[in-house]
N, C-alpha and C. Protein backbone atom coordinates (compact mmCIF):
# COMPACT_ATOMS: atom_id res chain seq x y z
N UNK A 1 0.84 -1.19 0.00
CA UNK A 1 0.00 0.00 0.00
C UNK A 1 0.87 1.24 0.00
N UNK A 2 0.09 2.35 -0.57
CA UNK A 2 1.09 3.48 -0.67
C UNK A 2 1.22 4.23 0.67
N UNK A 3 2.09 4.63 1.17
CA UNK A 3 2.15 5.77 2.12
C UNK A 3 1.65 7.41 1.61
N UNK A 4 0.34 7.70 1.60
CA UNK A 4 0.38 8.76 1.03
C UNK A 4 0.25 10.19 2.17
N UNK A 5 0.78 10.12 3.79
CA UNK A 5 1.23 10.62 3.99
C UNK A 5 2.45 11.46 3.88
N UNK A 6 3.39 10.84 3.29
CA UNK A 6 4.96 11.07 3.37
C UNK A 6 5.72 10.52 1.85
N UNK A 7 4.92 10.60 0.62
CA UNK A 7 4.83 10.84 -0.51
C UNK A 7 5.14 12.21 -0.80
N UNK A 8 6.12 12.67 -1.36
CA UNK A 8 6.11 13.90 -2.05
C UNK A 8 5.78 13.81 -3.20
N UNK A 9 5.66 12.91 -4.05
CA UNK A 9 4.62 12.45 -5.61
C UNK A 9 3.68 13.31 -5.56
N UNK A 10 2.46 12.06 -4.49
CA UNK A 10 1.43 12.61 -4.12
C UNK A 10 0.90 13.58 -3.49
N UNK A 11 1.95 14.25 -3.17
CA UNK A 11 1.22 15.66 -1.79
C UNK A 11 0.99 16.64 -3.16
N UNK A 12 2.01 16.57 -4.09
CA UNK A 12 1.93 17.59 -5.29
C UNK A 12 0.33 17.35 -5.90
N UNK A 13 -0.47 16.20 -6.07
CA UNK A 13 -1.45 16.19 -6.76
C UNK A 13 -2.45 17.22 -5.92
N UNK A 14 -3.49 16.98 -6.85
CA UNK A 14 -5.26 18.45 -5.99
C UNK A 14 -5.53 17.06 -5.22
N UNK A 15 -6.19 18.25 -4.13
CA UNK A 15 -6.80 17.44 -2.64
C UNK A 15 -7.33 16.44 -3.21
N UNK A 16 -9.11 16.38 -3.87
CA UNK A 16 -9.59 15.49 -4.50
C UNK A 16 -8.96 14.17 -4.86
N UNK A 17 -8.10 14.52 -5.78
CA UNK A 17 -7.29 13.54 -5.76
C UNK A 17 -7.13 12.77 -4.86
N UNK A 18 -6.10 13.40 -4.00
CA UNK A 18 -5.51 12.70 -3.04
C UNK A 18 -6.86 12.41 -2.11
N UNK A 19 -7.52 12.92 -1.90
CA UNK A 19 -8.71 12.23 -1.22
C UNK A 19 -8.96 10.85 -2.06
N UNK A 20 -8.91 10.89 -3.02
CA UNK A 20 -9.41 9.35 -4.15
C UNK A 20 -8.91 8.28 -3.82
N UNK A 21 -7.28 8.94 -3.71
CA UNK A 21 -6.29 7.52 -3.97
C UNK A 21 -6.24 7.42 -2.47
N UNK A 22 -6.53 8.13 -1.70
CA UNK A 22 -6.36 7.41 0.05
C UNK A 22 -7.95 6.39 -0.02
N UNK A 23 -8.99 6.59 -0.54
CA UNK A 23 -9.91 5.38 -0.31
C UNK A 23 -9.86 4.64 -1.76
N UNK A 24 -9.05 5.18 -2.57
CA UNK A 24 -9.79 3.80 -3.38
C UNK A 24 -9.45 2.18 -3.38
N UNK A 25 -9.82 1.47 -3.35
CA UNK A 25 -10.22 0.00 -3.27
C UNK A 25 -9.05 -0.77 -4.21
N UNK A 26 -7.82 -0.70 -3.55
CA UNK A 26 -6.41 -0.97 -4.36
C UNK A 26 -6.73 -2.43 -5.11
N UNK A 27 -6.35 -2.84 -5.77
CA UNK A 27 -6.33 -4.49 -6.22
C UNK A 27 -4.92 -5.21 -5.79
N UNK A 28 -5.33 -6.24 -5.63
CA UNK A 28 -4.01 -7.23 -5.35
C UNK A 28 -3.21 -7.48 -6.92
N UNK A 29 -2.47 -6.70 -7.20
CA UNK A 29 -1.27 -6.93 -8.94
C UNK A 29 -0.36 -8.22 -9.01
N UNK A 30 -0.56 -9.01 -7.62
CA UNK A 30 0.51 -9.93 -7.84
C UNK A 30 -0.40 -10.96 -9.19
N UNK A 31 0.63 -11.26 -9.95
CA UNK A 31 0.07 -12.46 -10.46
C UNK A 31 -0.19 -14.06 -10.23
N UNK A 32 -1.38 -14.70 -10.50
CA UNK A 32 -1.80 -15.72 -9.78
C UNK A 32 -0.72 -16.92 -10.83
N UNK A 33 -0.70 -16.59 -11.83
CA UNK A 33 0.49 -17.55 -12.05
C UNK A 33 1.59 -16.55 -13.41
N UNK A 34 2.68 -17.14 -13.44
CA UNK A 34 3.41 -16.14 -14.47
C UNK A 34 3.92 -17.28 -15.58
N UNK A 35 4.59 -16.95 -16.70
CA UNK A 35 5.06 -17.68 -17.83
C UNK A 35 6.64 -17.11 -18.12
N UNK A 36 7.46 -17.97 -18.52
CA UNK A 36 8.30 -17.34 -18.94
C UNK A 36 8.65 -18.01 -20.46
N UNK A 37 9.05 -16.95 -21.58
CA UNK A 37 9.09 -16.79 -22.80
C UNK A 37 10.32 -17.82 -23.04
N UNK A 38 9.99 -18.78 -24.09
CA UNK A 38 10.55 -19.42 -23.86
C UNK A 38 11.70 -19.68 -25.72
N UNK A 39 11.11 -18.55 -26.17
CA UNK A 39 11.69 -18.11 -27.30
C UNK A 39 12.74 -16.65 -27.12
N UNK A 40 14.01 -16.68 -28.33
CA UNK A 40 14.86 -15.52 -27.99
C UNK A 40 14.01 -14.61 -28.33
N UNK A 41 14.70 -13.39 -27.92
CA UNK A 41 14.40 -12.08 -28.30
C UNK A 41 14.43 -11.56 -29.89
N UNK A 42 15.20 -12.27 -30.46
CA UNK A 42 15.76 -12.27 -31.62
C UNK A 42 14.78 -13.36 -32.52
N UNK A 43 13.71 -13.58 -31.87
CA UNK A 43 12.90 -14.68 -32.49
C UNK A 43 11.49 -14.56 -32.35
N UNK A 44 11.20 -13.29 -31.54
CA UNK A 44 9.96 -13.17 -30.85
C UNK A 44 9.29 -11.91 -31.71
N UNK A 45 8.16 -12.34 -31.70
CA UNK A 45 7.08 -11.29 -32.08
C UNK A 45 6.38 -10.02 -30.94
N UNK A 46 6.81 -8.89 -30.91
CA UNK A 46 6.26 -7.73 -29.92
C UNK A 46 5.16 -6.74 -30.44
N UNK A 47 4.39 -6.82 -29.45
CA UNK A 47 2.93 -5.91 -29.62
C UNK A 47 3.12 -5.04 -28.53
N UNK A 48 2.85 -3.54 -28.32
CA UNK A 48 2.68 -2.72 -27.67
C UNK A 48 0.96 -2.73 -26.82
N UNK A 49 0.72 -2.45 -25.55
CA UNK A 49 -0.23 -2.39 -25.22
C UNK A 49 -0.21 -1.06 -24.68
N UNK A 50 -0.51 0.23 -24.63
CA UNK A 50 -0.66 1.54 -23.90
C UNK A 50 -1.77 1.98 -23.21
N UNK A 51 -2.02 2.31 -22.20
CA UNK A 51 -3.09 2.95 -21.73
C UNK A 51 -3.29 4.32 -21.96
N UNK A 52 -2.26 5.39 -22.58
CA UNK A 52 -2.55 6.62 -23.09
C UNK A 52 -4.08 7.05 -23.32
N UNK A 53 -4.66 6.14 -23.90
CA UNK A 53 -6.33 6.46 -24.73
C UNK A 53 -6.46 7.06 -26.01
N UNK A 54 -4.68 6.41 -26.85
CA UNK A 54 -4.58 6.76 -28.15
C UNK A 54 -5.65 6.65 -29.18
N UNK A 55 -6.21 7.02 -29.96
CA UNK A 55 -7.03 6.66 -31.08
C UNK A 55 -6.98 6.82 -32.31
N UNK A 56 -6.85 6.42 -33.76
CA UNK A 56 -6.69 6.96 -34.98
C UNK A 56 -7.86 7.87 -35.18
N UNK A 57 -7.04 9.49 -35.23
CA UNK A 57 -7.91 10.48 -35.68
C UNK A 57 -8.81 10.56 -36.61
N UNK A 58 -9.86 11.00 -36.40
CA UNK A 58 -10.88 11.08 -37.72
C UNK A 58 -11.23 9.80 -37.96
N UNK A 59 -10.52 8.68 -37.62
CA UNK A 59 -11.17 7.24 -37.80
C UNK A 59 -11.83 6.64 -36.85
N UNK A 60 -11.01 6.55 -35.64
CA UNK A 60 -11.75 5.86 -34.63
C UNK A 60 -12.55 6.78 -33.34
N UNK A 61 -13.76 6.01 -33.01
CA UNK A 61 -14.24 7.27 -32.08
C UNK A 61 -13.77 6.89 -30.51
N UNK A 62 -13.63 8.27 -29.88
CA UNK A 62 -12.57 8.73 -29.29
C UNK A 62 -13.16 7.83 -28.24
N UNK A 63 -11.95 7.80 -26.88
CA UNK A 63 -12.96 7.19 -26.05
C UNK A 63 -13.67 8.01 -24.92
N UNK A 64 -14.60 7.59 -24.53
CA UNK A 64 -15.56 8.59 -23.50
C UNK A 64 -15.00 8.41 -22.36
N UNK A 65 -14.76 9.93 -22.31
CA UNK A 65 -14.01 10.33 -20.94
C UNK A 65 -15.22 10.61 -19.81
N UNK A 66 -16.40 10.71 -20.17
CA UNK A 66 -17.36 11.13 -19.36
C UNK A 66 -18.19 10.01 -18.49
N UNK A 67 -17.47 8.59 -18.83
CA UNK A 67 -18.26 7.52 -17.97
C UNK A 67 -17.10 7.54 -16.66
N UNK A 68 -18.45 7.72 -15.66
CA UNK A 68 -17.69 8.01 -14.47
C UNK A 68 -16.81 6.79 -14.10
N UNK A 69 -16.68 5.34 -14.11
CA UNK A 69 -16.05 4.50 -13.97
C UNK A 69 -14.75 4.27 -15.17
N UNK A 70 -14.44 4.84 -15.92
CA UNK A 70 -13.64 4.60 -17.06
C UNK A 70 -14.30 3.39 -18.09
N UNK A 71 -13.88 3.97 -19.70
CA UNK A 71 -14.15 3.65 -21.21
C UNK A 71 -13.03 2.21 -20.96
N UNK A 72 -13.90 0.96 -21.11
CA UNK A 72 -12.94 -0.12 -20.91
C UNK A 72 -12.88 -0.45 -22.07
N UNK A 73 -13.12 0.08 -23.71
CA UNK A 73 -13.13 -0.69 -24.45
C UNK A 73 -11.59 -0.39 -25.22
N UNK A 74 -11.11 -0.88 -26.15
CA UNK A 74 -9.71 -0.81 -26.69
C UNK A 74 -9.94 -0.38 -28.39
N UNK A 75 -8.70 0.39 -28.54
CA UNK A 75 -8.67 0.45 -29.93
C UNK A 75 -7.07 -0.30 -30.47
N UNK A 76 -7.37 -0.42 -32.05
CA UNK A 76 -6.40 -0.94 -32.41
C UNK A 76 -5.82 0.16 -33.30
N UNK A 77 -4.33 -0.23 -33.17
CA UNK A 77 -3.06 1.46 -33.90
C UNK A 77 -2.48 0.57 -34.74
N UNK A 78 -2.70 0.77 -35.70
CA UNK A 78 -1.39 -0.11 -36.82
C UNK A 78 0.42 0.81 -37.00
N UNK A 79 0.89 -0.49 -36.89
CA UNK A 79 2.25 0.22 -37.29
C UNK A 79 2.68 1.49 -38.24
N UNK A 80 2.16 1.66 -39.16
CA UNK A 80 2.43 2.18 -40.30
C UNK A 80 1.51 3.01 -40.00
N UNK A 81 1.55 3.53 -38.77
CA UNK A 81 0.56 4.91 -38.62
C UNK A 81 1.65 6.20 -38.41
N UNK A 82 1.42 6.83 -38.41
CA UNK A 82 2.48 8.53 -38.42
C UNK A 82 2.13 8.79 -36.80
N UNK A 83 2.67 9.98 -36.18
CA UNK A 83 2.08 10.24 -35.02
C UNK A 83 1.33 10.87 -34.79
N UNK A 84 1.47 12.14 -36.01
CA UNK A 84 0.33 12.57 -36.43
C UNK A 84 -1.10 12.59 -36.48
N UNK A 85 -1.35 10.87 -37.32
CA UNK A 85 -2.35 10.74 -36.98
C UNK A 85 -3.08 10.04 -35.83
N UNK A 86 -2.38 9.89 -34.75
CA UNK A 86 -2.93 9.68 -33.35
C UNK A 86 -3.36 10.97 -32.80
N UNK A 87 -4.26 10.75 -31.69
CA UNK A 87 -5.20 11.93 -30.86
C UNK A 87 -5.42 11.04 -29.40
N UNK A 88 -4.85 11.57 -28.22
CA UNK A 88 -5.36 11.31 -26.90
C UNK A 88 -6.65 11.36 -26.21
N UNK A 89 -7.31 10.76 -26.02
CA UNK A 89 -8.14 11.02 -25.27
C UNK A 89 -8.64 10.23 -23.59
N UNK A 90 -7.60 10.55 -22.98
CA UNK A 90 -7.34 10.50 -21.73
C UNK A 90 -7.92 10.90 -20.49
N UNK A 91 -8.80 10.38 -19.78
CA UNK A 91 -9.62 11.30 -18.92
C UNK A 91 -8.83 11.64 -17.87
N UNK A 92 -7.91 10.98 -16.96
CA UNK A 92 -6.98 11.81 -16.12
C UNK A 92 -6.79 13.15 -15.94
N UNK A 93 -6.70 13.30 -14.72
CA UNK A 93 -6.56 15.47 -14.65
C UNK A 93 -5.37 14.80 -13.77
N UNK A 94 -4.45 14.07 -13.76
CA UNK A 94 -3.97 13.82 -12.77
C UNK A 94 -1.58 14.13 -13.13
N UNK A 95 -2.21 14.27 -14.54
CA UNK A 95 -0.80 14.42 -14.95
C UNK A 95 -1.08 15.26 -16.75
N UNK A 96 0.09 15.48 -16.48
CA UNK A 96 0.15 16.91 -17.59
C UNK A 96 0.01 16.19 -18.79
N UNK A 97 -0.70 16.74 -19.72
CA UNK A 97 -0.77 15.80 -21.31
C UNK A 97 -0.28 16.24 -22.35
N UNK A 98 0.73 17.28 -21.99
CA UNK A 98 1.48 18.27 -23.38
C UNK A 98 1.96 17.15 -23.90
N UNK A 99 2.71 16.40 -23.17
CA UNK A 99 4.02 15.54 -23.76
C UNK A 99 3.24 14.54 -24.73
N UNK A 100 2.32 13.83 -24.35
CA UNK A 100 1.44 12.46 -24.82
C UNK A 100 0.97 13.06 -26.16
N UNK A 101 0.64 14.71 -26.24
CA UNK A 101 -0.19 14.94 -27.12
C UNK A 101 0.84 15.77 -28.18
N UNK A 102 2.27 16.36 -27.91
CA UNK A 102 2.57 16.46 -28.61
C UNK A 102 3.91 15.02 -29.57
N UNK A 103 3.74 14.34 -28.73
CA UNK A 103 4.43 13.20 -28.87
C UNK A 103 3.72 12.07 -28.90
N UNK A 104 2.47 11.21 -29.72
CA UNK A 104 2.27 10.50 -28.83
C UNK A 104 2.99 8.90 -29.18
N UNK A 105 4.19 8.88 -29.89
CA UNK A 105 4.99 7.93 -29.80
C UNK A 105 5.52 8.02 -28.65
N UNK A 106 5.64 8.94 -27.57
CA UNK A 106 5.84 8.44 -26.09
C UNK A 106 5.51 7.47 -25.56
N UNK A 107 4.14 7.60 -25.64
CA UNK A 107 3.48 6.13 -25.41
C UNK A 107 2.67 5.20 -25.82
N UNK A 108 3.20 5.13 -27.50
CA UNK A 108 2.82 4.25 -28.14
C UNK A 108 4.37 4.03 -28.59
N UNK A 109 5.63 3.58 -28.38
CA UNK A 109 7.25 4.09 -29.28
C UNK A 109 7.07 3.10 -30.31
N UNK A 110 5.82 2.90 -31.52
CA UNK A 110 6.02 1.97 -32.26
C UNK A 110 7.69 2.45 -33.39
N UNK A 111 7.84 3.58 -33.37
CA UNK A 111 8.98 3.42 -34.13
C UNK A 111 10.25 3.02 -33.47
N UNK A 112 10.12 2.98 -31.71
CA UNK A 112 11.25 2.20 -30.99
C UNK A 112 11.09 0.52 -31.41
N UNK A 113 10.10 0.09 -31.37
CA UNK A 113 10.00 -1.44 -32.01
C UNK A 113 10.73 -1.66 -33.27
N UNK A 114 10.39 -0.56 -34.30
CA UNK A 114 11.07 -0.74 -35.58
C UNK A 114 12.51 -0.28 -35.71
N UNK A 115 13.15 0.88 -34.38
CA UNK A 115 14.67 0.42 -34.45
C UNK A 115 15.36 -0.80 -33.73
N UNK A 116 14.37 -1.79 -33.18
CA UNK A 116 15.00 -2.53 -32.75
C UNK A 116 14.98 -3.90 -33.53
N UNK A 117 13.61 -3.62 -34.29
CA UNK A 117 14.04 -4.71 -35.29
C UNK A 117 15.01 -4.44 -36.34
N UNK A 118 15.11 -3.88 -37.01
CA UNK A 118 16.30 -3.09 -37.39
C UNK A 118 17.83 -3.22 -36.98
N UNK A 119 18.10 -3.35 -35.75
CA UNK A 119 19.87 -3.47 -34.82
C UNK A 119 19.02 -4.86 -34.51
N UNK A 120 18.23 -5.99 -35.11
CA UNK A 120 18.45 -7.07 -34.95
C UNK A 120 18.33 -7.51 -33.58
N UNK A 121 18.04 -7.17 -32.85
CA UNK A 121 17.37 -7.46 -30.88
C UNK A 121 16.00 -7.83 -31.34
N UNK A 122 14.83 -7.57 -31.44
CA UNK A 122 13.42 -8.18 -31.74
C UNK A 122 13.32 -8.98 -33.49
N UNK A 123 12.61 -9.77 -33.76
CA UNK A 123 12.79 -10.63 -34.06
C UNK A 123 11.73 -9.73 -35.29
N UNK A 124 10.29 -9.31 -34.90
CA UNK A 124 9.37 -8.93 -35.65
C UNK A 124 8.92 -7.73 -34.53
N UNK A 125 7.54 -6.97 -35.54
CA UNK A 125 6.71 -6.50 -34.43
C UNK A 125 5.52 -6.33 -35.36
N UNK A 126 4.46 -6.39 -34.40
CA UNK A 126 3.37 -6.67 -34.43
C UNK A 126 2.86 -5.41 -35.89
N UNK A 127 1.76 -5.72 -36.42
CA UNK A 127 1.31 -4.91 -37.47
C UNK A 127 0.53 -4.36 -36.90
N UNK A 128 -0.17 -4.32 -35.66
CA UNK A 128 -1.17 -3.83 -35.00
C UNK A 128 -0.90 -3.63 -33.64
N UNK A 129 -1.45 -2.67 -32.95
CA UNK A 129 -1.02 -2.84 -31.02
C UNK A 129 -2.37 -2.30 -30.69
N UNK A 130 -2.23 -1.81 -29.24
CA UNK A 130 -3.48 -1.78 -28.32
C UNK A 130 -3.50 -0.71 -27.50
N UNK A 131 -4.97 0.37 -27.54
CA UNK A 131 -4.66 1.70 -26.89
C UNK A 131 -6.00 1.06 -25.79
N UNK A 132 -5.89 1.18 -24.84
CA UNK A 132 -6.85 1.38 -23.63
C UNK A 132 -6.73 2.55 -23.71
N UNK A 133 -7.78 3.26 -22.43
CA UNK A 133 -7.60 4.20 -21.41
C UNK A 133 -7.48 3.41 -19.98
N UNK A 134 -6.43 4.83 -19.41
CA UNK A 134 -6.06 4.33 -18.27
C UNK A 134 -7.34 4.75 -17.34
N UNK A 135 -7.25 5.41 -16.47
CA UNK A 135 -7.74 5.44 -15.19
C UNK A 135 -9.10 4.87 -15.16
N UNK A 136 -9.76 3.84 -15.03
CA UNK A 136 -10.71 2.84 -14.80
C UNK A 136 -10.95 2.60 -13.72
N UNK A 137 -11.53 3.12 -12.88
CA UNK A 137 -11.75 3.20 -11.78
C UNK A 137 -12.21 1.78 -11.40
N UNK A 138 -13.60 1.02 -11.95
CA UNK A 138 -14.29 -0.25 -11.72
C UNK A 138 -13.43 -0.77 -12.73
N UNK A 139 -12.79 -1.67 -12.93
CA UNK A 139 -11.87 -2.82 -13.43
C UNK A 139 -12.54 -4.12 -13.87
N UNK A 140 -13.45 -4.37 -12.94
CA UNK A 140 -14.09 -5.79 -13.40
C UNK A 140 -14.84 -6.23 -14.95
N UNK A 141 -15.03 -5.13 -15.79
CA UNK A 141 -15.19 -4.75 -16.96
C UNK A 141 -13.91 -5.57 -17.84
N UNK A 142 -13.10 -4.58 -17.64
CA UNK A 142 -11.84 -4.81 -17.86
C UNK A 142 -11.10 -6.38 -18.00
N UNK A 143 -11.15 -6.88 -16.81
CA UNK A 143 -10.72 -7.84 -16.73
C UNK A 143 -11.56 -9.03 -16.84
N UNK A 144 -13.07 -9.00 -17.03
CA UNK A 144 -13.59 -10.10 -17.44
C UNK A 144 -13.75 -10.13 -18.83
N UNK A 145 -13.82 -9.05 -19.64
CA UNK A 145 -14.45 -8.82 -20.81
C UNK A 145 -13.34 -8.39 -22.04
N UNK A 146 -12.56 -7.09 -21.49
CA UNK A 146 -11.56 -6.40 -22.55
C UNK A 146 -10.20 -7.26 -22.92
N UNK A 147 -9.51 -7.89 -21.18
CA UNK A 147 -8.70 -8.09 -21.47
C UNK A 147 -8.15 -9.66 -22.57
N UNK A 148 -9.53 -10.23 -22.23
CA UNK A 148 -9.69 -11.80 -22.78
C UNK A 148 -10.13 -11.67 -24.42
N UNK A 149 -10.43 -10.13 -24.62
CA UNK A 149 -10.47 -10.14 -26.24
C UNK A 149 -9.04 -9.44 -26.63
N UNK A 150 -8.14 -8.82 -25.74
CA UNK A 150 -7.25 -8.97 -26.13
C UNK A 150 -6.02 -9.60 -26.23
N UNK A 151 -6.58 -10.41 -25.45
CA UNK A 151 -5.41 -11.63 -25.57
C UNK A 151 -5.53 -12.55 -26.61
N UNK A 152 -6.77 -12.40 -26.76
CA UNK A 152 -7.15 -13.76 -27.81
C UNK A 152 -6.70 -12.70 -29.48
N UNK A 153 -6.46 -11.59 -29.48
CA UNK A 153 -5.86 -10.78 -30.39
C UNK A 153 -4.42 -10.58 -30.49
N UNK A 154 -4.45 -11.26 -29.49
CA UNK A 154 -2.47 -10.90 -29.79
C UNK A 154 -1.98 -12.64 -29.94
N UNK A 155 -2.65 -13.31 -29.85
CA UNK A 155 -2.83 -14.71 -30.11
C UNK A 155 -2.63 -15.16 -31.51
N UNK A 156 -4.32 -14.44 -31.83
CA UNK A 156 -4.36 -14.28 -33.73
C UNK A 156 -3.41 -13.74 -34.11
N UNK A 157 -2.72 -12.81 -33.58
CA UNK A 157 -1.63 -11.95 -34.23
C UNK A 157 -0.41 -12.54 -33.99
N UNK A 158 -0.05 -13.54 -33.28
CA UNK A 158 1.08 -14.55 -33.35
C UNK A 158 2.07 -13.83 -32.42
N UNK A 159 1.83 -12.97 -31.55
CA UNK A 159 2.61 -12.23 -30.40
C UNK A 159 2.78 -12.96 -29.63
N UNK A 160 4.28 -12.61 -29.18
CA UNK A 160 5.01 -13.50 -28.23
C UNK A 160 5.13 -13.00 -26.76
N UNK A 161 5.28 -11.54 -27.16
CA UNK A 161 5.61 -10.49 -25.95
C UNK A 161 5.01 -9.52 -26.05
N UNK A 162 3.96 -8.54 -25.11
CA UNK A 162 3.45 -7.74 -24.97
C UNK A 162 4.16 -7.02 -24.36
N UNK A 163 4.67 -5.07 -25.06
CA UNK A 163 5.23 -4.43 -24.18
C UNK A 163 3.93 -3.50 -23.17
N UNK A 164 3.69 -3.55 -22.25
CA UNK A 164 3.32 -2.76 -21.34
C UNK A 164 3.70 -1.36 -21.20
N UNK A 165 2.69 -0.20 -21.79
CA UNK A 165 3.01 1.12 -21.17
C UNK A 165 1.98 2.21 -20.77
N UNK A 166 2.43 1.67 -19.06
CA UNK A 166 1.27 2.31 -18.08
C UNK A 166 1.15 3.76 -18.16
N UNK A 167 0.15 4.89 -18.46
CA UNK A 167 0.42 5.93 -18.95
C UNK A 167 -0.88 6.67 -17.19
């Protein structure tokens, strides 16, 4: 559990806030069982997963920041997208969004995947990845429903390794 007395992180956030994260209803993150990859790096297929709340502009509709529990549904970003045409839509007030929005290969780095396939360390990368939104307050959505269609998508998509980037 966090100490959010004696946090200097957290003392910086608005009261509200910090009123939130002192009651909200933490989850247990350990995992109930883990895997280890049993293919090289140099052999493996990588998909990006982000919680940013990236979306292809003008194509995909954005996600709704206005459901008070958080938008659990996911979009899909193809590689061969520009950054350009990504758009945030992030409901968080909780951290600054210049960077995400003028960058948002921050947290999507599909062109870090493609220098690494490139210097020969990743093997492939995925033609497609995965934008959530983060702050989801009710989870059980999430985890009975979103995350089991995206696994079964990175499955079809022959992914070996999911990179994780908690935004």
């Amino acid at each position: 559990m966090i100490n959010f007395k004696h946090n200097k992180k957290i003392s910086k956030l608005a009261l509200p806030t910090r009123k939130f994260l002192q009651i909200y209803n933490w989850a247990n993150c350990h995992p109930l069982k883990s895997a280890t990859i049993s293919k090289k790096l140099i052999d493996s297929k990588v998909a990006i997963i982000s919680s940013a709340g990236l979306v292809v502009k003008n194509v995909q509709k954005p996600f709704d920041t206005s459901l008070k529990m958080g938008d659990t549904s996911f979009r899909i970003i193809p590689s061969n997208i520009s950054p350009k045409e990504l758009e945030e839509h992030h409901k968080s007030n909780t951290f600054d969004h210049s960077g995400v929005r003028s960058n948002p290969f921050s947290v999507m780095p599909i062109n870090h995947l493609k220098s690494l396939k490139e210097e020969g360390i990743i093997g492939s990368f995925s033609s497609q990845h995965i934008s959530v939104m983060g702050s989801i307050i009710n989870t059980s959505k999430l985890v009975k429903n979103t995350i089991p269609e995206i696994v079964s998508f990175l499955i079809k998509e022959k992914v070996d390794i999911a990179l994780l980037i908690p935004v």
